[in-house]
N, C-alpha and C. Protein backbone atom coordinates (compact mmCIF):
# COMPACT_ATOMS: atom_id res chain seq x y z
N UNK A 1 1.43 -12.04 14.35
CA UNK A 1 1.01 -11.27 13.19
C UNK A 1 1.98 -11.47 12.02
N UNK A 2 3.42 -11.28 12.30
CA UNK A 2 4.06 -11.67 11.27
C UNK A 2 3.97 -13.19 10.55
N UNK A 3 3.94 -14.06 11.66
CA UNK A 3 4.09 -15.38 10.77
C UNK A 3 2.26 -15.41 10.12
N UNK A 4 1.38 -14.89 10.09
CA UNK A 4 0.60 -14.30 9.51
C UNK A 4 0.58 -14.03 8.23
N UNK A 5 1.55 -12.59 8.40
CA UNK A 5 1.48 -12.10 6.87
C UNK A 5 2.28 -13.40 6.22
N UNK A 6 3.55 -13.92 6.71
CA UNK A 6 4.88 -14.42 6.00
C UNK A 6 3.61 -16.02 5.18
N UNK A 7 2.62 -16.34 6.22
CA UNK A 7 1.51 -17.61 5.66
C UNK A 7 0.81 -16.80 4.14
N UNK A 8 0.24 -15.65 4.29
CA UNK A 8 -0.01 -14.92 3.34
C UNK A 8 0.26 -14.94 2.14
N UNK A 9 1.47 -14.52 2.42
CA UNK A 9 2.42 -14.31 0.81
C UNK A 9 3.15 -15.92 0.33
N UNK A 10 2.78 -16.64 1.26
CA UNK A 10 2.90 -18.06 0.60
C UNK A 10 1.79 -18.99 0.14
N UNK A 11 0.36 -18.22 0.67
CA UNK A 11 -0.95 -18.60 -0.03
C UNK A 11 -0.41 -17.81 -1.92
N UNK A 12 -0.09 -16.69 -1.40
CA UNK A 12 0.18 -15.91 -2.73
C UNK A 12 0.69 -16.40 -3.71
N UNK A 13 1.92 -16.97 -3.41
CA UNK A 13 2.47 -17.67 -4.22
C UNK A 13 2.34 -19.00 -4.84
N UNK A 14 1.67 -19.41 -4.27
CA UNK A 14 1.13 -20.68 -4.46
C UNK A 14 0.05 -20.66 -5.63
N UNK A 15 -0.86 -19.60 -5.49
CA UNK A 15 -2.08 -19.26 -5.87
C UNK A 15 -1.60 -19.00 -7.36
N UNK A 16 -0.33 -17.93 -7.42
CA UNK A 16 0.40 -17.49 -8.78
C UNK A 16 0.55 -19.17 -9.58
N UNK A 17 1.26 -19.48 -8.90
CA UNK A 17 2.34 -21.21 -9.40
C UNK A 17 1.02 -21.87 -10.12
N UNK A 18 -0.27 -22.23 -9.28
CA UNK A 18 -1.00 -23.04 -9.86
C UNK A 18 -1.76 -23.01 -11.03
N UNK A 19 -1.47 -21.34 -11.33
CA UNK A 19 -2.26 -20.73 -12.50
C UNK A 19 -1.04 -20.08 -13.20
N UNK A 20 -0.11 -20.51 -13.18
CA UNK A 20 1.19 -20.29 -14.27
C UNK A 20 1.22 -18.81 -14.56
N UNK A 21 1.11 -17.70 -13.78
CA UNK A 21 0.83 -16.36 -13.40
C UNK A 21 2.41 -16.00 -13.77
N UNK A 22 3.31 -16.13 -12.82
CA UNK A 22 4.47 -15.69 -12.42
C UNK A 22 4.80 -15.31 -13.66
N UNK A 23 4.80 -16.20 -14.68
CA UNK A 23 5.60 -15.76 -16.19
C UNK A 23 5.00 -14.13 -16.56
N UNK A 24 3.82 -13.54 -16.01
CA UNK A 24 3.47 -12.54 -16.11
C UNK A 24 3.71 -10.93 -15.19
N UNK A 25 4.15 -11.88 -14.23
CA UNK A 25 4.22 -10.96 -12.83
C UNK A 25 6.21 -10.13 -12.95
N UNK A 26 6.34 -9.26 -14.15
CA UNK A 26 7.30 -8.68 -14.05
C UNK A 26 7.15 -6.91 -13.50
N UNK A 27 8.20 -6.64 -12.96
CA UNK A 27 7.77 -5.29 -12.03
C UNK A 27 7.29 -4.58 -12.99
N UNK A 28 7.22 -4.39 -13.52
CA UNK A 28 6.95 -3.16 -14.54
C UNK A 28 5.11 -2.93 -15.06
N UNK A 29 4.58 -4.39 -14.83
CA UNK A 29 3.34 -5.17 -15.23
C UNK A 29 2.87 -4.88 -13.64
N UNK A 30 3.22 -5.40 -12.71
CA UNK A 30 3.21 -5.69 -11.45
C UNK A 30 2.59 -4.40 -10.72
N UNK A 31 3.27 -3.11 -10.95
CA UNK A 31 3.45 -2.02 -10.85
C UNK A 31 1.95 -1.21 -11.46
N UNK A 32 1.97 -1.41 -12.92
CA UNK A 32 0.79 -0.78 -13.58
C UNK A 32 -0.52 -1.10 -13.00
N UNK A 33 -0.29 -2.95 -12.61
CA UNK A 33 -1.56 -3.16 -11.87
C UNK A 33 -2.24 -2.52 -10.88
N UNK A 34 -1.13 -2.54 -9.83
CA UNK A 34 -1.03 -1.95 -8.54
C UNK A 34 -1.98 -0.37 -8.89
N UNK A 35 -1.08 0.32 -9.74
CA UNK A 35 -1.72 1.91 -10.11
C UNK A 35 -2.78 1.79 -10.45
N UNK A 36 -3.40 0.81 -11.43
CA UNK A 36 -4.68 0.29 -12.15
C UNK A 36 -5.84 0.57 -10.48
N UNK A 37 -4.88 -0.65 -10.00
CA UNK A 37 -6.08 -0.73 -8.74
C UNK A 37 -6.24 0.26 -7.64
N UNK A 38 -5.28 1.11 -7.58
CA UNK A 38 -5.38 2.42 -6.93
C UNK A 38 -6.44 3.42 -7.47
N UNK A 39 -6.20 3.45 -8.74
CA UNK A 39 -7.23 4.17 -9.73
C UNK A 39 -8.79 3.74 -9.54
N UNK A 40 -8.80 2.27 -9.81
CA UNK A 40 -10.47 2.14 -8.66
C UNK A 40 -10.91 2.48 -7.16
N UNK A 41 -9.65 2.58 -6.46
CA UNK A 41 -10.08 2.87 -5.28
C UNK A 41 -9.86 4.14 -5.13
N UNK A 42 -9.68 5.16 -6.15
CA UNK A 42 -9.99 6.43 -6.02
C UNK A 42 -11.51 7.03 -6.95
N UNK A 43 -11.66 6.18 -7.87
CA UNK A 43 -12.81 5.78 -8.15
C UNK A 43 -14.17 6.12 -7.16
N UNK A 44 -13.93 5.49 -6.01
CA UNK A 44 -15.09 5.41 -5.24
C UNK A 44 -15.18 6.36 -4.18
N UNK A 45 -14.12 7.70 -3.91
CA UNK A 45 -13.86 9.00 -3.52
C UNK A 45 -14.11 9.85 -4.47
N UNK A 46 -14.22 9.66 -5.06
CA UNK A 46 -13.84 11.29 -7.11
C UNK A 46 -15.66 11.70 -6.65
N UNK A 47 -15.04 13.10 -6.54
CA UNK A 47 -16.11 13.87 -6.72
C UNK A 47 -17.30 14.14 -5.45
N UNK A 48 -17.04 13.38 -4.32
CA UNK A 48 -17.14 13.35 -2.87
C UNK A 48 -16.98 14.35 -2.21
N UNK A 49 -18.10 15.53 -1.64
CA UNK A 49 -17.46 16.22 -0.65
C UNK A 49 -17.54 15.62 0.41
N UNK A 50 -16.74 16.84 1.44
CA UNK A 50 -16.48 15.90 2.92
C UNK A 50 -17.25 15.16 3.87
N UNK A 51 -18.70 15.75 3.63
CA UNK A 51 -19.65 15.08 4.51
C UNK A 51 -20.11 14.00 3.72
N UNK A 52 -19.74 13.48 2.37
CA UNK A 52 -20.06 12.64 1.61
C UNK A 52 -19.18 11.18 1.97
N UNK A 53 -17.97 11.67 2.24
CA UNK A 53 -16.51 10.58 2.39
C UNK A 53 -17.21 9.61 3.47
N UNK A 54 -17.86 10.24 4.41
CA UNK A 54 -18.31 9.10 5.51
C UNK A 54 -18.84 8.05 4.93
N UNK A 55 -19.85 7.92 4.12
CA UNK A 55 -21.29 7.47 3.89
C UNK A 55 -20.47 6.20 2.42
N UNK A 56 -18.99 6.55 2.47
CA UNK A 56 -18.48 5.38 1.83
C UNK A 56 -18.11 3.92 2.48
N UNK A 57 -17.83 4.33 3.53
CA UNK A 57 -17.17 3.48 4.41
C UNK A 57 -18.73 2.95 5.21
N UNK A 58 -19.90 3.75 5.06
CA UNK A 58 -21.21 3.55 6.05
C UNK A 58 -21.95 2.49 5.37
N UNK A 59 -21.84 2.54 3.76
CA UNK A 59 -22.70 1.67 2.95
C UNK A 59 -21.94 0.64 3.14
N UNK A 60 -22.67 -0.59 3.57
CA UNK A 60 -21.98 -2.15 3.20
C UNK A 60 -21.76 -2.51 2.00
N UNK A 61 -22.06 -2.20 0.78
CA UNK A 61 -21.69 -2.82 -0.79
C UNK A 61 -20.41 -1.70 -0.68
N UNK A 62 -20.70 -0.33 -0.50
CA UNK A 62 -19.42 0.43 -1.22
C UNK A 62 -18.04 -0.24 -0.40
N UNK A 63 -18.20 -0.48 1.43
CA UNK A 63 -17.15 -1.08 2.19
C UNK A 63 -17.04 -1.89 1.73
N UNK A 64 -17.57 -3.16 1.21
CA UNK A 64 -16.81 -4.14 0.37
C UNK A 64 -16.11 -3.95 -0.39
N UNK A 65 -16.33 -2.81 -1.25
CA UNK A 65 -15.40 -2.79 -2.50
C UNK A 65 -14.43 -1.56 -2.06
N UNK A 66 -14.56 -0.99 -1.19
CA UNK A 66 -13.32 -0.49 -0.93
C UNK A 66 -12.21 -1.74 -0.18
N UNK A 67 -12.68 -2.02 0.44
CA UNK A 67 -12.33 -3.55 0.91
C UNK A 67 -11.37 -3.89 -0.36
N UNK A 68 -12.59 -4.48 -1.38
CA UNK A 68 -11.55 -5.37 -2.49
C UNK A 68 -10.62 -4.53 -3.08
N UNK A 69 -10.79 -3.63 -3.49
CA UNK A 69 -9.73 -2.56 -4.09
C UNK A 69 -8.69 -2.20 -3.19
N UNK A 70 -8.65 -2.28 -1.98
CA UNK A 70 -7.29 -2.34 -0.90
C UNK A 70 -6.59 -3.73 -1.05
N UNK A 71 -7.45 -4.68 -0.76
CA UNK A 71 -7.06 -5.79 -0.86
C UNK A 71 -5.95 -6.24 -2.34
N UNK A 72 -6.44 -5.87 -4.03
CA UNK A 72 -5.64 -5.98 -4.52
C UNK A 72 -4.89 -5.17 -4.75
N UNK A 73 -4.48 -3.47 -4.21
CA UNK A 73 -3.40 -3.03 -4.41
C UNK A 73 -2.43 -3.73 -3.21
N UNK A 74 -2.72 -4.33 -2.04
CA UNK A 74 -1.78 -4.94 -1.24
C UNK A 74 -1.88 -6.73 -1.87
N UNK A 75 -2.32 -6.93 -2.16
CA UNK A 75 -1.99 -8.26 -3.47
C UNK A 75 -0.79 -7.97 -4.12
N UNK A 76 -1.12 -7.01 -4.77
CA UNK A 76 0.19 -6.43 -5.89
C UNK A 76 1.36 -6.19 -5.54
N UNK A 77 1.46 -5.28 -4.50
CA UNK A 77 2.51 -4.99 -3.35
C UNK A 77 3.24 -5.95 -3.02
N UNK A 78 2.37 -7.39 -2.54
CA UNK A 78 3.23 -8.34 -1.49
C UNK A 78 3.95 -9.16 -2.98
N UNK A 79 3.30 -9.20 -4.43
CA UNK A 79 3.70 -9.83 -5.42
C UNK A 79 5.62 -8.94 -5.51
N UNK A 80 4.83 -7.68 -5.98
CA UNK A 80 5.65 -6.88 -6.21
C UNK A 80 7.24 -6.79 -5.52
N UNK A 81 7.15 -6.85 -4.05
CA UNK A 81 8.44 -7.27 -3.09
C UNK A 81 8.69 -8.70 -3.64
N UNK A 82 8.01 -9.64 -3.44
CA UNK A 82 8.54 -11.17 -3.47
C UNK A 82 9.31 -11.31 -4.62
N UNK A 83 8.65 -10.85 -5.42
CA UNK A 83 9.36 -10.78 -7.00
C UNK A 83 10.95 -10.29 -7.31
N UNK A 84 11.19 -8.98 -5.84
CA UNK A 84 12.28 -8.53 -6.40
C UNK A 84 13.20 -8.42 -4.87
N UNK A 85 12.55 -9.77 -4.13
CA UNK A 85 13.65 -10.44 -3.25
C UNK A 85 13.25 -9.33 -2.17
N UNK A 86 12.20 -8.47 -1.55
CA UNK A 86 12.30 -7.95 -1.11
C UNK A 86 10.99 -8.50 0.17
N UNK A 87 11.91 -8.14 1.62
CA UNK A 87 11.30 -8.63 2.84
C UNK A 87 10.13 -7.53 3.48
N UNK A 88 8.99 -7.58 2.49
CA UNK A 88 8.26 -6.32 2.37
C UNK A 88 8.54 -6.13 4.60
N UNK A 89 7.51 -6.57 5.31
CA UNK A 89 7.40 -6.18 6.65
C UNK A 89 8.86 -6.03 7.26
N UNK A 90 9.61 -6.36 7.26
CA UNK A 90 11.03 -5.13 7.21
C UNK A 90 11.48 -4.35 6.18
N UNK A 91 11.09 -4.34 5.45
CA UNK A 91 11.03 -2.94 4.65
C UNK A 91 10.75 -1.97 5.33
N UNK A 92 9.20 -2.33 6.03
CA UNK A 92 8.53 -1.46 6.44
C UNK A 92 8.62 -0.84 7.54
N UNK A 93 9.70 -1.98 8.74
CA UNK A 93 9.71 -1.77 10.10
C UNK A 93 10.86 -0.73 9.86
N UNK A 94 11.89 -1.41 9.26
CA UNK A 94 12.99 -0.44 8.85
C UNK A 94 12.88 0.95 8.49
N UNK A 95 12.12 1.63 7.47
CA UNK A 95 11.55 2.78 7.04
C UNK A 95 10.64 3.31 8.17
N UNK A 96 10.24 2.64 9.08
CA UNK A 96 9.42 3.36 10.10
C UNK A 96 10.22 3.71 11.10
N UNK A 97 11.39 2.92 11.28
CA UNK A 97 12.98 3.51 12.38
C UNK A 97 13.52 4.54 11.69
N UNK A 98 13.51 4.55 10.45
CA UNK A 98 14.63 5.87 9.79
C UNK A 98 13.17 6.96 9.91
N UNK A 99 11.96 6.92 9.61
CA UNK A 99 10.92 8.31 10.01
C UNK A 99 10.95 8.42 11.51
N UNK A 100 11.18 7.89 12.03
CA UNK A 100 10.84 8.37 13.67
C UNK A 100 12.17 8.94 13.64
N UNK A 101 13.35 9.13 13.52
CA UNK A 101 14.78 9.64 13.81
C UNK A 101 14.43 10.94 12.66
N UNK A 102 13.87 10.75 11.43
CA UNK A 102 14.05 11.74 10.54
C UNK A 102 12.67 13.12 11.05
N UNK A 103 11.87 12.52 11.63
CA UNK A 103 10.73 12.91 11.92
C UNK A 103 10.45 13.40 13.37
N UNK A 104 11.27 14.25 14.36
CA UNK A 104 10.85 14.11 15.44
C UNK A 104 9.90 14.92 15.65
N UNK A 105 9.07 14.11 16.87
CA UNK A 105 7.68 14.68 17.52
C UNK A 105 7.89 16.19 18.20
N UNK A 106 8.86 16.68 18.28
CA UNK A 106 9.37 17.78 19.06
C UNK A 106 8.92 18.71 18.14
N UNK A 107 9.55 18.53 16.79
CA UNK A 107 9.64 19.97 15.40
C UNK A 107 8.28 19.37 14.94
N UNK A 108 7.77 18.08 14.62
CA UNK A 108 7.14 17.54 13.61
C UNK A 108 5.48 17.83 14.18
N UNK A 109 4.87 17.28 15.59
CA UNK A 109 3.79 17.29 15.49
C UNK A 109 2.87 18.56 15.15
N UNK A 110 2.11 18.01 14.64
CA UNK A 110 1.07 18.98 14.07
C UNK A 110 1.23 19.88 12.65
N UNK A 111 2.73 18.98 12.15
CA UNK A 111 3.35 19.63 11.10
C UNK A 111 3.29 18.84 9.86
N UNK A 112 3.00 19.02 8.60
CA UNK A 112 2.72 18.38 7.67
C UNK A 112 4.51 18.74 7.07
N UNK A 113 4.73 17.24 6.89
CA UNK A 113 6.38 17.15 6.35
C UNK A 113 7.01 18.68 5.38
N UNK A 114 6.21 18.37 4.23
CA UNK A 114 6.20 19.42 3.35
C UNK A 114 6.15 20.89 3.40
N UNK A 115 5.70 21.25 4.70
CA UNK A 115 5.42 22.82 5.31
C UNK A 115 6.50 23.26 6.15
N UNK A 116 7.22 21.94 7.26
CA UNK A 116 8.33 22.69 8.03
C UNK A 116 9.52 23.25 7.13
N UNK A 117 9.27 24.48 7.87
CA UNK A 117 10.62 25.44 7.91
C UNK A 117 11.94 24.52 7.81
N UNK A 118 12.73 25.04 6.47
CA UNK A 118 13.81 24.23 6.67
C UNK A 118 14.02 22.31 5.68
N UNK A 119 12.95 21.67 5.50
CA UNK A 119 12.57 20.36 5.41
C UNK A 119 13.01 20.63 3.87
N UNK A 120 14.18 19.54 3.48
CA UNK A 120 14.72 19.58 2.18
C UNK A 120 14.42 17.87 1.97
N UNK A 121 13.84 17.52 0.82
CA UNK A 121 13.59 16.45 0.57
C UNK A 121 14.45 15.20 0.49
N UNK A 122 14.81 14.43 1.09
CA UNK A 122 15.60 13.28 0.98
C UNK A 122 16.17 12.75 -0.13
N UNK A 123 17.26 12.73 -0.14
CA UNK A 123 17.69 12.31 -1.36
C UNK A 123 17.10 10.41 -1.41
N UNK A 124 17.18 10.05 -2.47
CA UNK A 124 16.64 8.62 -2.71
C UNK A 124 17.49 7.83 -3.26
């Protein structure tokens, strides 16, 4: 799976290079996109009640485009790390070792972070 993603983000880059992209791809640009494309994929939830949320994922045109709208906020993402030297899938493995130690199943399950007794926000 990893040498997967790591083929991925070198289609990615490639894809940038051949269309002289990169000169555009600064975090700040990189970033807005990303939000841009979050903003469509909340788009296709706005205004949904709950028995409605199913019937997004049930239609084949709307699953496509929730599809594509995941697809380029994790476009943006894998741009977004490469750009600023960062090994996104240890990023991620890493941050998932510091929540399991910060997070135990003992105090935590069934507990929404924000509600336990005690839970002072991490400094950053």
């Amino acid at each position: 799976m990893a040498e997967d993603f790591y083929k991925l983000v070198e289609e990615i880059k490639e894809f940038n290079k051949e269309r002289d992209w990169d000169q555009y791809h600064k975090p700040k640009d990189l970033l807005i996109a990303m939000i841009s494309e979050v903003g469509e994929l909340a788009d296709l939830y706005r205004w949904l009640e709950e028995d409605e949320l199913e019937t997004v994922l049930a239609t084949p045109e709307k699953k496509i485009k929730v599809s594509e709208e995941l697809a380029d906020i994790f476009s943006f993402l894998i741009i977004l790390a490469y750009k600023n030297n960062i090994d996104l899938l240890n990023a991620l493995k890493d941050k998932l070792e510091k929540n399991k130690k910060r997070f135990d199943p003992a105090k935590m399950k069934g507990v929404h972070s924000n509600v336990l007794e005690g839970f002072k926000r991490e400094e950053k």
